[in-house]
Structures are given as C-alpha cells and as structure tokens.
PDB file of N, CA and C in Angstrom:
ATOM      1  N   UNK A   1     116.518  75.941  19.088  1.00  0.00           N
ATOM      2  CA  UNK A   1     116.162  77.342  19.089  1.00  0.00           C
ATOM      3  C   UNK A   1     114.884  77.585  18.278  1.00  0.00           C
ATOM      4  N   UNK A   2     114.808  77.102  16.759  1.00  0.00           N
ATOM      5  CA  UNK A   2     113.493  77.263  16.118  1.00  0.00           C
ATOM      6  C   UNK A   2     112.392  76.644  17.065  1.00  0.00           C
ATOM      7  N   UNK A   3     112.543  75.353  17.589  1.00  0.00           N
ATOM      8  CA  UNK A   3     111.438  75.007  18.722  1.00  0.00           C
ATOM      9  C   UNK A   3     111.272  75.617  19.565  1.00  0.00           C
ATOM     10  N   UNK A   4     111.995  76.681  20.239  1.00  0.00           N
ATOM     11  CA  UNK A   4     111.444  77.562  21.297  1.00  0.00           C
ATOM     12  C   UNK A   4     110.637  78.766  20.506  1.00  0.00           C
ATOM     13  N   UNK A   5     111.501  79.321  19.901  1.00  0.00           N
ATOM     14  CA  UNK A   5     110.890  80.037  19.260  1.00  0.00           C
ATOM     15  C   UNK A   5     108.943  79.734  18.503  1.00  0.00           C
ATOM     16  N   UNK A   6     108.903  78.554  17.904  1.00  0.00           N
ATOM     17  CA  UNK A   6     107.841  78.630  17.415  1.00  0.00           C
ATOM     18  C   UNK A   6     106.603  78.180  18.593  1.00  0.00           C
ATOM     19  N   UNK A   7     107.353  77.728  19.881  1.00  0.00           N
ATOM     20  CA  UNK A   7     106.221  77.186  20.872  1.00  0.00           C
ATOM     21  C   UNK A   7     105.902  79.437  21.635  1.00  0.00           C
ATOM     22  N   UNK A   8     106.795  80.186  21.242  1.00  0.00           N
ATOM     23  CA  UNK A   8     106.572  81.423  21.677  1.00  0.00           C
ATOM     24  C   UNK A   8     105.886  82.530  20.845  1.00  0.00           C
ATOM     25  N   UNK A   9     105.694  81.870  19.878  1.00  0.00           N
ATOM     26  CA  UNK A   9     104.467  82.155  18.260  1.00  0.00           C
ATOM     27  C   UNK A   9     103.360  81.860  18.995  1.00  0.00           C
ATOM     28  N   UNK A  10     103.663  80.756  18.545  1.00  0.00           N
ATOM     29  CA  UNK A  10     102.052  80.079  19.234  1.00  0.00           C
ATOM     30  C   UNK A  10     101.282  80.639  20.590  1.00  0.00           C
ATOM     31  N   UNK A  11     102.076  80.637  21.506  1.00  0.00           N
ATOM     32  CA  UNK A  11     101.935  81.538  22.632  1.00  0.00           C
ATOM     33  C   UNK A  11     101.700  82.923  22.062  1.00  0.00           C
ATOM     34  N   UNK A  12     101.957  83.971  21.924  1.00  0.00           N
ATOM     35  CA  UNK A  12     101.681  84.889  21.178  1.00  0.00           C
ATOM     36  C   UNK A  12     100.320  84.832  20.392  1.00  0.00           C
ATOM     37  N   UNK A  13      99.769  83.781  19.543  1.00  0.00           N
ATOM     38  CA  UNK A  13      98.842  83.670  19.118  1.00  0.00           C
ATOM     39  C   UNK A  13      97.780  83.288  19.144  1.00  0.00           C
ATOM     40  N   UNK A  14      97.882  82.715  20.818  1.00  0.00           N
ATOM     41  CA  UNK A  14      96.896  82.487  21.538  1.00  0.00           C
ATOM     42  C   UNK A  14      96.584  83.641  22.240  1.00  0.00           C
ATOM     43  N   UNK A  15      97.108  84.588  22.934  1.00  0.00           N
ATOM     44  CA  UNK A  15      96.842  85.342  23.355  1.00  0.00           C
ATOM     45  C   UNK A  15      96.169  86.559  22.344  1.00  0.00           C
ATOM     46  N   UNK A  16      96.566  86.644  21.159  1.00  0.00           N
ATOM     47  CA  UNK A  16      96.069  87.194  20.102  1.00  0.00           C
ATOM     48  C   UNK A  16      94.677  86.803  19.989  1.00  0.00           C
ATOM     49  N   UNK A  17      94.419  85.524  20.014  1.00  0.00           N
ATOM     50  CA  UNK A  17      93.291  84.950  19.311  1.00  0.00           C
ATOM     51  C   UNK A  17      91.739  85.271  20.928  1.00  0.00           C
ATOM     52  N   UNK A  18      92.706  85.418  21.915  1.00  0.00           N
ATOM     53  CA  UNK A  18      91.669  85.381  22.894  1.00  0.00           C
ATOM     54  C   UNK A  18      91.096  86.830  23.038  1.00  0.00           C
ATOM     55  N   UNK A  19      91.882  87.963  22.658  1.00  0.00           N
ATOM     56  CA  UNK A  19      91.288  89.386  22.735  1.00  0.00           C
ATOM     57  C   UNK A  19      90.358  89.577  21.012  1.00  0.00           C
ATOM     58  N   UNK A  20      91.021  88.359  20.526  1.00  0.00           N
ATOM     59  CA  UNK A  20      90.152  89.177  18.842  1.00  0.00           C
ATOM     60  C   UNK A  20      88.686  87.672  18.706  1.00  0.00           C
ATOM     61  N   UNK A  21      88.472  86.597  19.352  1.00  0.00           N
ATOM     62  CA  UNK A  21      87.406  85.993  19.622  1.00  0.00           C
ATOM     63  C   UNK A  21      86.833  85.949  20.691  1.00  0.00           C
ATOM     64  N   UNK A  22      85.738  86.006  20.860  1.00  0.00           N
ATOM     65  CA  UNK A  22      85.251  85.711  22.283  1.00  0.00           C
ATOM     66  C   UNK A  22      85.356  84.401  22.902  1.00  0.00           C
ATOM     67  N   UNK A  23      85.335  83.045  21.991  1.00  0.00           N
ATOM     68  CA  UNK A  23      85.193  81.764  22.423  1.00  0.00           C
ATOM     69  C   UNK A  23      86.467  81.322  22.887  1.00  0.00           C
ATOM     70  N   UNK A  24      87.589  82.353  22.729  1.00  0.00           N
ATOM     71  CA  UNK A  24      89.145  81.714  23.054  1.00  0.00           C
ATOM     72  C   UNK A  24      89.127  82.573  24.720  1.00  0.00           C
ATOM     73  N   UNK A  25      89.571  81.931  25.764  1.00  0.00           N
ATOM     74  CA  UNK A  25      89.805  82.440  26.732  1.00  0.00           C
ATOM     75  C   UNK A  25      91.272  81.840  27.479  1.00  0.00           C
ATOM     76  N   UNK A  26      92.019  83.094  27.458  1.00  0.00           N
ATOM     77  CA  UNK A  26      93.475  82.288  27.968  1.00  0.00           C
ATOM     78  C   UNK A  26      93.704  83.528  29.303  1.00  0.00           C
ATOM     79  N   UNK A  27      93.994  82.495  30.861  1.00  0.00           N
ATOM     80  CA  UNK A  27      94.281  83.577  31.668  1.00  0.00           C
ATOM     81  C   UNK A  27      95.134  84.351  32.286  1.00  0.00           C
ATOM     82  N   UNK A  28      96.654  83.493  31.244  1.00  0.00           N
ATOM     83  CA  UNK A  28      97.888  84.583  31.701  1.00  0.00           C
ATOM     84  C   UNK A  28      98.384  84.358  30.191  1.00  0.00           C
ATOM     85  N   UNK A  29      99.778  85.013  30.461  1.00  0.00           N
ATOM     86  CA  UNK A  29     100.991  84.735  29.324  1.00  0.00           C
ATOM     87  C   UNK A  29     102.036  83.345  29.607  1.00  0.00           C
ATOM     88  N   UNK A  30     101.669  83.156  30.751  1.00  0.00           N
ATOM     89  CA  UNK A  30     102.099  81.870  31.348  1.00  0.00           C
ATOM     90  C   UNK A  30     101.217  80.614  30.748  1.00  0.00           C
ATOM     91  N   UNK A  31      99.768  80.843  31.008  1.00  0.00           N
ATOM     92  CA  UNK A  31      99.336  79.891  30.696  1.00  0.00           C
ATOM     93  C   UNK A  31      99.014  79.530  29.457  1.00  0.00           C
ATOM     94  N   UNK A  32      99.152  80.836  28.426  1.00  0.00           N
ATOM     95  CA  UNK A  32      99.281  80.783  26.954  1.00  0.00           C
ATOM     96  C   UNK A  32     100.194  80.312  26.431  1.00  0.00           C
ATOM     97  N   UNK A  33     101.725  80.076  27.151  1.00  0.00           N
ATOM     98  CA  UNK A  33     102.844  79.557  26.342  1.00  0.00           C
ATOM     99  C   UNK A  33     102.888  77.892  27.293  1.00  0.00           C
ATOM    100  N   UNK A  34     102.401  77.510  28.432  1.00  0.00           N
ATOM    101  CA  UNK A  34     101.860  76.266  28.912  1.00  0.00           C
ATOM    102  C   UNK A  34     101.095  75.589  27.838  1.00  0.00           C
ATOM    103  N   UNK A  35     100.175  76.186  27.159  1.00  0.00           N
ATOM    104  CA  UNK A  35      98.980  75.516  26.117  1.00  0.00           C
ATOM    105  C   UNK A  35     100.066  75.456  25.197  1.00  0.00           C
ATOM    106  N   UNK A  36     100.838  76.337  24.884  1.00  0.00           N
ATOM    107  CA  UNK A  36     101.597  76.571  23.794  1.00  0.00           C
ATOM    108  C   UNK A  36     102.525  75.058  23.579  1.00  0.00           C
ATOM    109  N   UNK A  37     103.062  74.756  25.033  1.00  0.00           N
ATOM    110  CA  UNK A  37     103.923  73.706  24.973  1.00  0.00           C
ATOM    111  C   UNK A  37     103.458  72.321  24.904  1.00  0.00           C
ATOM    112  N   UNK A  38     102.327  72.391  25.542  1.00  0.00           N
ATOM    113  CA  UNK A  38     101.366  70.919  25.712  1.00  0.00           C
ATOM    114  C   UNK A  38     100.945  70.712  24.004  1.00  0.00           C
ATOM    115  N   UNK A  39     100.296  72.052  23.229  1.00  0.00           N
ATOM    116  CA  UNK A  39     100.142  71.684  21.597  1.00  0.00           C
ATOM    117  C   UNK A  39     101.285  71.083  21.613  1.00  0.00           C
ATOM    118  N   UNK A  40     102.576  71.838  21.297  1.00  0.00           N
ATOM    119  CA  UNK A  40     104.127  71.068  20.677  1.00  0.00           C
ATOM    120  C   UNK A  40     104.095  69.500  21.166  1.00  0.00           C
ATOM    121  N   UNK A  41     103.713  69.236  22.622  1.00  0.00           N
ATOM    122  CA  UNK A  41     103.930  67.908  22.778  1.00  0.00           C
ATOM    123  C   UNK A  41     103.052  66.604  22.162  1.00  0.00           C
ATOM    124  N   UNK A  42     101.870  67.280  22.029  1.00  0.00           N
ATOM    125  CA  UNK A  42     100.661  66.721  21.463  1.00  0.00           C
ATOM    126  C   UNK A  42     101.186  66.362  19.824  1.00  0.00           C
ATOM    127  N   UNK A  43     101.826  67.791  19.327  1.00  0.00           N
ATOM    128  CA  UNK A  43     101.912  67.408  17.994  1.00  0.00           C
ATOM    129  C   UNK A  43     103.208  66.580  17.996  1.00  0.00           C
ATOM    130  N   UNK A  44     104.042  66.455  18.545  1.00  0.00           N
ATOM    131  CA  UNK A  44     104.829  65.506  18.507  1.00  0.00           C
ATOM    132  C   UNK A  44     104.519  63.847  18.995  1.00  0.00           C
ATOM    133  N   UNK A  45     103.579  63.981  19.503  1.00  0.00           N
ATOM    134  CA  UNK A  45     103.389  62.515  20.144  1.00  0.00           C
ATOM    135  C   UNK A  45     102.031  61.840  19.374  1.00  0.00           C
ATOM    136  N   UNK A  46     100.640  62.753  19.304  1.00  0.00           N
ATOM    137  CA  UNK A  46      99.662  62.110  19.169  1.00  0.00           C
ATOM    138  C   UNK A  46      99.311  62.324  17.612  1.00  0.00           C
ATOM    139  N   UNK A  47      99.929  63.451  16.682  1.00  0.00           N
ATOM    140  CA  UNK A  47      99.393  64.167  15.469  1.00  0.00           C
ATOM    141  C   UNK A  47      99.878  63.059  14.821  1.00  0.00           C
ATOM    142  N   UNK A  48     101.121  62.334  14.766  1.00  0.00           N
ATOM    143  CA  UNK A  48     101.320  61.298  13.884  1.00  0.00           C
ATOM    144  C   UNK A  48     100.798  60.102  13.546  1.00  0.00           C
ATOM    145  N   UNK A  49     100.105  59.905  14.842  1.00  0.00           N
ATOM    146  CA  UNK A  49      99.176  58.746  14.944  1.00  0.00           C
ATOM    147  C   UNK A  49      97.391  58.819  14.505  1.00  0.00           C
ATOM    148  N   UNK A  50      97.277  60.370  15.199  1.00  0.00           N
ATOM    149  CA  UNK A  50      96.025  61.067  14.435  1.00  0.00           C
ATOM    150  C   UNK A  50      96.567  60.582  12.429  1.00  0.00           C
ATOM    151  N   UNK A  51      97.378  60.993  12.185  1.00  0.00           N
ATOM    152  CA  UNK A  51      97.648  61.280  10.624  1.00  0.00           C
ATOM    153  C   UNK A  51      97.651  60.126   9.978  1.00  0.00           C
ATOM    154  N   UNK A  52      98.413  58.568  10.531  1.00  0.00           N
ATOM    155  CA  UNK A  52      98.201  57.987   9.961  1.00  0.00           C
ATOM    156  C   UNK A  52      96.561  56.578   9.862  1.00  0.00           C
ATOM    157  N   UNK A  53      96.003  57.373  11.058  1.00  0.00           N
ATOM    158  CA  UNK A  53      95.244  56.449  11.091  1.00  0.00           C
ATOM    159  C   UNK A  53      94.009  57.143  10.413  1.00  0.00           C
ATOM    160  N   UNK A  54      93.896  58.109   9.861  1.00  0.00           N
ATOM    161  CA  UNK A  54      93.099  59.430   9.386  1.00  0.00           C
ATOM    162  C   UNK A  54      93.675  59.232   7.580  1.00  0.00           C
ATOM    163  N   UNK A  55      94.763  58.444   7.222  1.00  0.00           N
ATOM    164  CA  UNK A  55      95.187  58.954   6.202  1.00  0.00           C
ATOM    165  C   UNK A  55      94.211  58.725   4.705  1.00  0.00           C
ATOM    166  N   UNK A  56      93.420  57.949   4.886  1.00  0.00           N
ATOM    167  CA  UNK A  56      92.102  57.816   3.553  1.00  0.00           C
ATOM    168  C   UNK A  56      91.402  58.826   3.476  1.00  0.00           C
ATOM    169  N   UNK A  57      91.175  59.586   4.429  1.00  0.00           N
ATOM    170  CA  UNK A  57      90.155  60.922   4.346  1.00  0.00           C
ATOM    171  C   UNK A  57      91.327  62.111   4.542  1.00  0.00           C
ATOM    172  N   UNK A  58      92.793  62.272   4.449  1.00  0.00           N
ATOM    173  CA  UNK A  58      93.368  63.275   4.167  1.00  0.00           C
ATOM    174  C   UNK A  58      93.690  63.197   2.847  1.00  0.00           C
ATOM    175  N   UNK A  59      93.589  61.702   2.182  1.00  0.00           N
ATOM    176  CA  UNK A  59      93.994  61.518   0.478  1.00  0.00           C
ATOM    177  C   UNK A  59      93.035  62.015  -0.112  1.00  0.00           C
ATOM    178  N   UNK A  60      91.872  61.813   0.595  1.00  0.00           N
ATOM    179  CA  UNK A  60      90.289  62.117  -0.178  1.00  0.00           C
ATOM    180  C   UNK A  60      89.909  63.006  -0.196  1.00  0.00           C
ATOM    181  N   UNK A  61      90.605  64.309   0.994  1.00  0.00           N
ATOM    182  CA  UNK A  61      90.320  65.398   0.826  1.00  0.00           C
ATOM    183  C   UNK A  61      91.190  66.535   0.418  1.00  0.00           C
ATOM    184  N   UNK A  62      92.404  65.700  -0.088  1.00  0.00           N
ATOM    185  CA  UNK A  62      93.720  66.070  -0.748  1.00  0.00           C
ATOM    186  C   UNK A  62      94.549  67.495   0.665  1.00  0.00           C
ATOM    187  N   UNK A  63      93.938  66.758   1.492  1.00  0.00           N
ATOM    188  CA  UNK A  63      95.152  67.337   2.584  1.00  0.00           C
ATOM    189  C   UNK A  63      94.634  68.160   3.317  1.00  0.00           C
ATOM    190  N   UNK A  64      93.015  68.524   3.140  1.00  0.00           N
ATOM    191  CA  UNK A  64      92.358  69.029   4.039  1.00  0.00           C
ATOM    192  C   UNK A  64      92.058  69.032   5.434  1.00  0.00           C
ATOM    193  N   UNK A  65      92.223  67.853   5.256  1.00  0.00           N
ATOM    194  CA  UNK A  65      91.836  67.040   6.776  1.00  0.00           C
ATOM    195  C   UNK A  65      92.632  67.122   7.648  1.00  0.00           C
ATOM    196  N   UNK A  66      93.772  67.927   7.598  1.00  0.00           N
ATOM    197  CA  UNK A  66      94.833  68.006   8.099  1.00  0.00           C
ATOM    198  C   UNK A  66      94.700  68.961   8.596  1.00  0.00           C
ATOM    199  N   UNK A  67      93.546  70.419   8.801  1.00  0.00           N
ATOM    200  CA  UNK A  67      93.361  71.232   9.481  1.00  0.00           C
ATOM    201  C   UNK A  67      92.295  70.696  10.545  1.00  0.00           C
ATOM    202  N   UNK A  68      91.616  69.574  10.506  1.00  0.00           N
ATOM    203  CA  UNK A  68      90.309  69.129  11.197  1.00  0.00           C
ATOM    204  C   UNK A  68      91.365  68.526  12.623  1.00  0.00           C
ATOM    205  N   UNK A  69      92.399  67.866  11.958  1.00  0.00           N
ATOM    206  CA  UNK A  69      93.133  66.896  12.706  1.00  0.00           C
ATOM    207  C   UNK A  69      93.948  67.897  13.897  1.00  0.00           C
ATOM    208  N   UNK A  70      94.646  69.033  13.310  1.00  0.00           N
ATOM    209  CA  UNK A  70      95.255  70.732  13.819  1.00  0.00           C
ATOM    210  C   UNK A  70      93.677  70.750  14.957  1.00  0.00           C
ATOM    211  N   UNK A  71      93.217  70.954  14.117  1.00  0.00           N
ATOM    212  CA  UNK A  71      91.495  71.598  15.496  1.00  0.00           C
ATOM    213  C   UNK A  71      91.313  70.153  16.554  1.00  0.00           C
ATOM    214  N   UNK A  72      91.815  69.164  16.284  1.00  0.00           N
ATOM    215  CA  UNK A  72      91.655  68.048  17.470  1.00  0.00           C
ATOM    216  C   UNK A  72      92.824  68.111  18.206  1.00  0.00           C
ATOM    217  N   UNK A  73      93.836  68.387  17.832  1.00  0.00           N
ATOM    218  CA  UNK A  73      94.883  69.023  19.284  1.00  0.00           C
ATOM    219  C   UNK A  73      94.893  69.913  19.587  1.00  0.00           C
ATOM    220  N   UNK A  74      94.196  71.017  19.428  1.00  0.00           N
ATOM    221  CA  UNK A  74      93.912  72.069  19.807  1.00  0.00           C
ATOM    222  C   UNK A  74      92.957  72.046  20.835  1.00  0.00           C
ATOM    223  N   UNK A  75      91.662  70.929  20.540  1.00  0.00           N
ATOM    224  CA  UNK A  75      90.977  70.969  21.414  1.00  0.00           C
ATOM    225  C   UNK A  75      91.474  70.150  22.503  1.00  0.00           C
ATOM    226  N   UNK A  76      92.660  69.036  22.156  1.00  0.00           N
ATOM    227  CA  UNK A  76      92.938  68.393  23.385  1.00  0.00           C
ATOM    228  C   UNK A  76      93.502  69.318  24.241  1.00  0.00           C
ATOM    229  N   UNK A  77      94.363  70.039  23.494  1.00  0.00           N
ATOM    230  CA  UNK A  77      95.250  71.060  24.161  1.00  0.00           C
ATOM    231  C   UNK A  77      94.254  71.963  25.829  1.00  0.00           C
ATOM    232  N   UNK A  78      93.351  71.670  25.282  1.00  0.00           N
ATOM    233  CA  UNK A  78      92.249  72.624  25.690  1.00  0.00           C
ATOM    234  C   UNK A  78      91.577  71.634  27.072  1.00  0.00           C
ATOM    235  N   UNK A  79      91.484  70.714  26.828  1.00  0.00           N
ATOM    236  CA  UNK A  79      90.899  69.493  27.682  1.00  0.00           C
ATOM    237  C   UNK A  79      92.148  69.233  28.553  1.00  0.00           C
ATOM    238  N   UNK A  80      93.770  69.298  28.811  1.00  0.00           N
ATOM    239  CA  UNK A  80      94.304  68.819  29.085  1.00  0.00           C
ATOM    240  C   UNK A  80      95.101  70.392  30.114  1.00  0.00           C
ATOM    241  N   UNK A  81      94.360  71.508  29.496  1.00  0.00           N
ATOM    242  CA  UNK A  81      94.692  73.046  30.388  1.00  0.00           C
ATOM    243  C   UNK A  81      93.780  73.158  31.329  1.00  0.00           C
ATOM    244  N   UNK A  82      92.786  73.026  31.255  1.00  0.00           N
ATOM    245  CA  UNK A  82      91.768  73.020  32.333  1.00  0.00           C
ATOM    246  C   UNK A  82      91.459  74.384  31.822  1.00  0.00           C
ATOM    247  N   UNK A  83      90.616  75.062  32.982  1.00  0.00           N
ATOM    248  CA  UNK A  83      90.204  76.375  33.048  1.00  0.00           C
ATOM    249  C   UNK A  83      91.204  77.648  32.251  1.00  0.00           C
ATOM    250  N   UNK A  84      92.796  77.176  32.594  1.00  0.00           N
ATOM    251  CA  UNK A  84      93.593  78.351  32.158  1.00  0.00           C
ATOM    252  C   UNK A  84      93.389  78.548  30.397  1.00  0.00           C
ATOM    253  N   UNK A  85      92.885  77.407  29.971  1.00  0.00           N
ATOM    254  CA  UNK A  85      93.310  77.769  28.619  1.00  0.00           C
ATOM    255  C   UNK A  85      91.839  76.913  27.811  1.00  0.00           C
ATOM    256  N   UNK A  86      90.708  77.759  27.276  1.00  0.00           N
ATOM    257  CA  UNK A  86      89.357  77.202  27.090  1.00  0.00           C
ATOM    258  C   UNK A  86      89.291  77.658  25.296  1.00  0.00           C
ATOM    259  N   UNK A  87      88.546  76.805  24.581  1.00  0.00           N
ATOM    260  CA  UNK A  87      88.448  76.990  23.205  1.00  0.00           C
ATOM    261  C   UNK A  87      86.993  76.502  23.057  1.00  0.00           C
ATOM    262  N   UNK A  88      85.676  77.304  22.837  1.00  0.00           N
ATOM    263  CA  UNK A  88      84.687  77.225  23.242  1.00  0.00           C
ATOM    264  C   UNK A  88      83.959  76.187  21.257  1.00  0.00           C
ATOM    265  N   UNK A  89      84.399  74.939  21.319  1.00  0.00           N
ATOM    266  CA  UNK A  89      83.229  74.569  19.965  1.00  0.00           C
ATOM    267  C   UNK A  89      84.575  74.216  19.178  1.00  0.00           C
ATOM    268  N   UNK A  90      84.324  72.895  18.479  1.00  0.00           N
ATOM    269  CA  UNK A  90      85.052  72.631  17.167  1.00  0.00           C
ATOM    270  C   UNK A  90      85.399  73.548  16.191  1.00  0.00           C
ATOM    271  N   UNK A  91      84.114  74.213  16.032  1.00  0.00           N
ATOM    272  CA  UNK A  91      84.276  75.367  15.050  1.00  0.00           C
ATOM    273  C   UNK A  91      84.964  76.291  14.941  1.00  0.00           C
ATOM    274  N   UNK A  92      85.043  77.042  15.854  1.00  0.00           N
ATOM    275  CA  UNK A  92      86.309  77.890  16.358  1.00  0.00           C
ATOM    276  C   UNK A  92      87.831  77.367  16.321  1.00  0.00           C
ATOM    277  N   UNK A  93      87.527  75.918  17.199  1.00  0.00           N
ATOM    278  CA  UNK A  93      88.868  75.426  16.608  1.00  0.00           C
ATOM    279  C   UNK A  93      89.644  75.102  15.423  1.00  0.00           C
ATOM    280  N   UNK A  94      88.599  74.663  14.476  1.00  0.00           N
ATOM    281  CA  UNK A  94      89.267  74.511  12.960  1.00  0.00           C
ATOM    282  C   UNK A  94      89.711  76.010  12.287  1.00  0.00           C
ATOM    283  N   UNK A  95      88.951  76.830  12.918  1.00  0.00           N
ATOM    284  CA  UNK A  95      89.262  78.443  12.287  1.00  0.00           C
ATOM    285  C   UNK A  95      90.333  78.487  13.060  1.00  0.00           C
ATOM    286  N   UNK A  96      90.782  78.580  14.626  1.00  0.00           N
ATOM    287  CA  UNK A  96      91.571  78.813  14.817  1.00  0.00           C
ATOM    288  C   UNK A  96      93.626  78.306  14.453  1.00  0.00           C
ATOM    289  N   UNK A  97      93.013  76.851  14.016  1.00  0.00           N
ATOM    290  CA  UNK A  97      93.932  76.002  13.410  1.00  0.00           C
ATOM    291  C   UNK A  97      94.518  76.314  11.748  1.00  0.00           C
ATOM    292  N   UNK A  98      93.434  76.854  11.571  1.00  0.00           N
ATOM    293  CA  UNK A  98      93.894  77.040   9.546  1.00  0.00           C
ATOM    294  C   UNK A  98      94.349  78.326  10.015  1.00  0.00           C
ATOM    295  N   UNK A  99      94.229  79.902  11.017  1.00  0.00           N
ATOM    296  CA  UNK A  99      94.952  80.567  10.868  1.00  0.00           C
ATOM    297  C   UNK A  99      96.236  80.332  11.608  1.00  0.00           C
ATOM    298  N   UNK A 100      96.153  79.706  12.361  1.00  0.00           N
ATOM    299  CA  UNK A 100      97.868  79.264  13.232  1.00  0.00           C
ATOM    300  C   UNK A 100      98.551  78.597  11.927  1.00  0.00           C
ATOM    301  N   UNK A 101      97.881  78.181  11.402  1.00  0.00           N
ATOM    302  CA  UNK A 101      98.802  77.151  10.309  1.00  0.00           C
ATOM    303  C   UNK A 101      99.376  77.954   8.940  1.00  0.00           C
ATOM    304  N   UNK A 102      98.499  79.322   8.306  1.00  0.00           N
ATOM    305  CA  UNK A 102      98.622  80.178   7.949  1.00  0.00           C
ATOM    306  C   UNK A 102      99.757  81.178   8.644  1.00  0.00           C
ATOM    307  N   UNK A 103      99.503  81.285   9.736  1.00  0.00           N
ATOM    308  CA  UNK A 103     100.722  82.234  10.397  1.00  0.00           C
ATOM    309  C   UNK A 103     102.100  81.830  10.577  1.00  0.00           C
ATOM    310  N   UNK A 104     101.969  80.393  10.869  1.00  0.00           N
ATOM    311  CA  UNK A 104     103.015  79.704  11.204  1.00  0.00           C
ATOM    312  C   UNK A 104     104.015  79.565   9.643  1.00  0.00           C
ATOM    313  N   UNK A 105     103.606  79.252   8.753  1.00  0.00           N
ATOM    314  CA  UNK A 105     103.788  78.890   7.263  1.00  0.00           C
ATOM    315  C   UNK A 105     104.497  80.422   6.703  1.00  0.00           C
ATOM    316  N   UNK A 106     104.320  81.864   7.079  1.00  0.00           N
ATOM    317  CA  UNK A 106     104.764  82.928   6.402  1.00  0.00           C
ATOM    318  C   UNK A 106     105.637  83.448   7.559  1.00  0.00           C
ATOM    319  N   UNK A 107     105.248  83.149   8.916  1.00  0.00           N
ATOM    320  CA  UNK A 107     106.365  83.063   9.775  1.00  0.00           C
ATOM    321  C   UNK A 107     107.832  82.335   9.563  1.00  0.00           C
ATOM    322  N   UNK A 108     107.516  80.735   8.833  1.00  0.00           N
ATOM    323  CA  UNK A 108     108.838  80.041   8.848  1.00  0.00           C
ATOM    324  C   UNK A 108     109.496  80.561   7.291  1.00  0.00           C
ATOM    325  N   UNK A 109     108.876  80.974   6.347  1.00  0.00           N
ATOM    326  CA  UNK A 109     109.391  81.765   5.356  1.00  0.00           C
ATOM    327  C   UNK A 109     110.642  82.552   5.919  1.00  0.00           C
ATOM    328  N   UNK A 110     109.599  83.640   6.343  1.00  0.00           N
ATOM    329  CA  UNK A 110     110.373  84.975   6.828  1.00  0.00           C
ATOM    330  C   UNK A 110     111.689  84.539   7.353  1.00  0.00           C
ATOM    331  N   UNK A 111     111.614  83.672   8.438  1.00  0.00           N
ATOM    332  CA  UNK A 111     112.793  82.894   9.430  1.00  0.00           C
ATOM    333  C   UNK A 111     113.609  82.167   8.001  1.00  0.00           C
ATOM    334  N   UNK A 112     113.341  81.245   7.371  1.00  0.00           N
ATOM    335  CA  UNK A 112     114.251  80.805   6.304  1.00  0.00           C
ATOM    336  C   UNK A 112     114.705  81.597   5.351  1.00  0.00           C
ATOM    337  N   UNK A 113     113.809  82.469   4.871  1.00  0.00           N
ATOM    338  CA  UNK A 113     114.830  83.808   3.832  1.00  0.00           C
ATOM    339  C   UNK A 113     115.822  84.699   4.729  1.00  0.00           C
ATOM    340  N   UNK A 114     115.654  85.001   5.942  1.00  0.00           N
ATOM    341  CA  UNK A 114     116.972  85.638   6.389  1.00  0.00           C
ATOM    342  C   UNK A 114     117.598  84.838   6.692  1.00  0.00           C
ATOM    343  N   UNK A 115     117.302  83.420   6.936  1.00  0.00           N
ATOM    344  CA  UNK A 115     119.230  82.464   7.079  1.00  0.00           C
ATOM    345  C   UNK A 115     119.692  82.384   5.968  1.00  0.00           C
ATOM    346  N   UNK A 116     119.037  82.550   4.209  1.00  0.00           N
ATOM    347  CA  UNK A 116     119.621  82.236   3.285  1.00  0.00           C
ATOM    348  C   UNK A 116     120.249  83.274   3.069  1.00  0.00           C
TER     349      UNK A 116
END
C-alpha cells in the first residue's frame, strides 16, 4: 500500500512540476503515474548499482551525490517515456530530484506520525 501510494506522489508531482516549469512536459495523468512507475522500477533495480559503484564521491560529498544519482533516473525515466514524459537538461533534473526528495521525506513523516 505505501508503494502505491508513493508511486501516486510522485505522479502527482510530476504533473505539479510540469505546470510550475517549463522544461518538465508530461502529456496525461496516465502518463505521469507510467513515469511515476518506471522511476519506482529504476530505483529499485538500477539506483543500487548507480550507489554502489558511485560510493567514493557520495563519501566525499557526504551524501550529496545522492541527489545527482536521483537526477540520473529521472533522466532515464525520461529516455525510457519517450515523448509522453520529457525533462528538458540535467539541471532541471537535479532541481527536480532534491525537491521530490524534499517532498517525499515530509510526506513519509506525515504518513508515519499518524500510524504512531
């Protein structure tokens, strides 16, 4: 249930992110929670392997690098939607990654103080 739920955040926050940037372009609610699910699979399959083979420059940058790594599945995410789902520049993507990661982080709060 928390995994549906947070792949329907994300969805949500893509569609957010495409009316409040110009470089984000997503062309349904379908294809925003599609990107939504391909990230989840990405971060389950490829982020761990991104992480450990990345891990000298996330020690060195005391965990920074861990939003650069967020903006490279994002952009795969993006390479692997085709047209429905476009993220125009790295740059955008690392912004868009530190606020998903920001949202996501006071989102799972909120969700863990009302189960306690």
């Amino acid at each position: 249930m928390k995994w549906l739920l947070g792949i329907l955040i994300n969805a949500l926050l893509f569609i957010a992110f495409a009316g409040y940037f110009e470089g984000v372009h997503v062309s349904s609610f379908g294809a925003a929670l599609a990107a939504s699910l391909v990230l989840s699979i990405l971060n389950m399959l490829v982020r761990p392997i991104l992480i450990i083979l990345t891990l000298p420059a996330t020690l060195l940058t005391l965990g920074f690098f861990l939003f650069v790594i967020n903006a490279i599945t994002l952009l795969m995410t993006d390479s692997i939607m085709g047209s429905m789902f476009e993220i125009d520049g790295f740059g955008l993507a690392l912004l868009l990654a530190i606020i998903m990661s920001i949202v996501n982080v006071i989102i799972q709060k909120v969700v863990m103080e009302k189960k306690n």
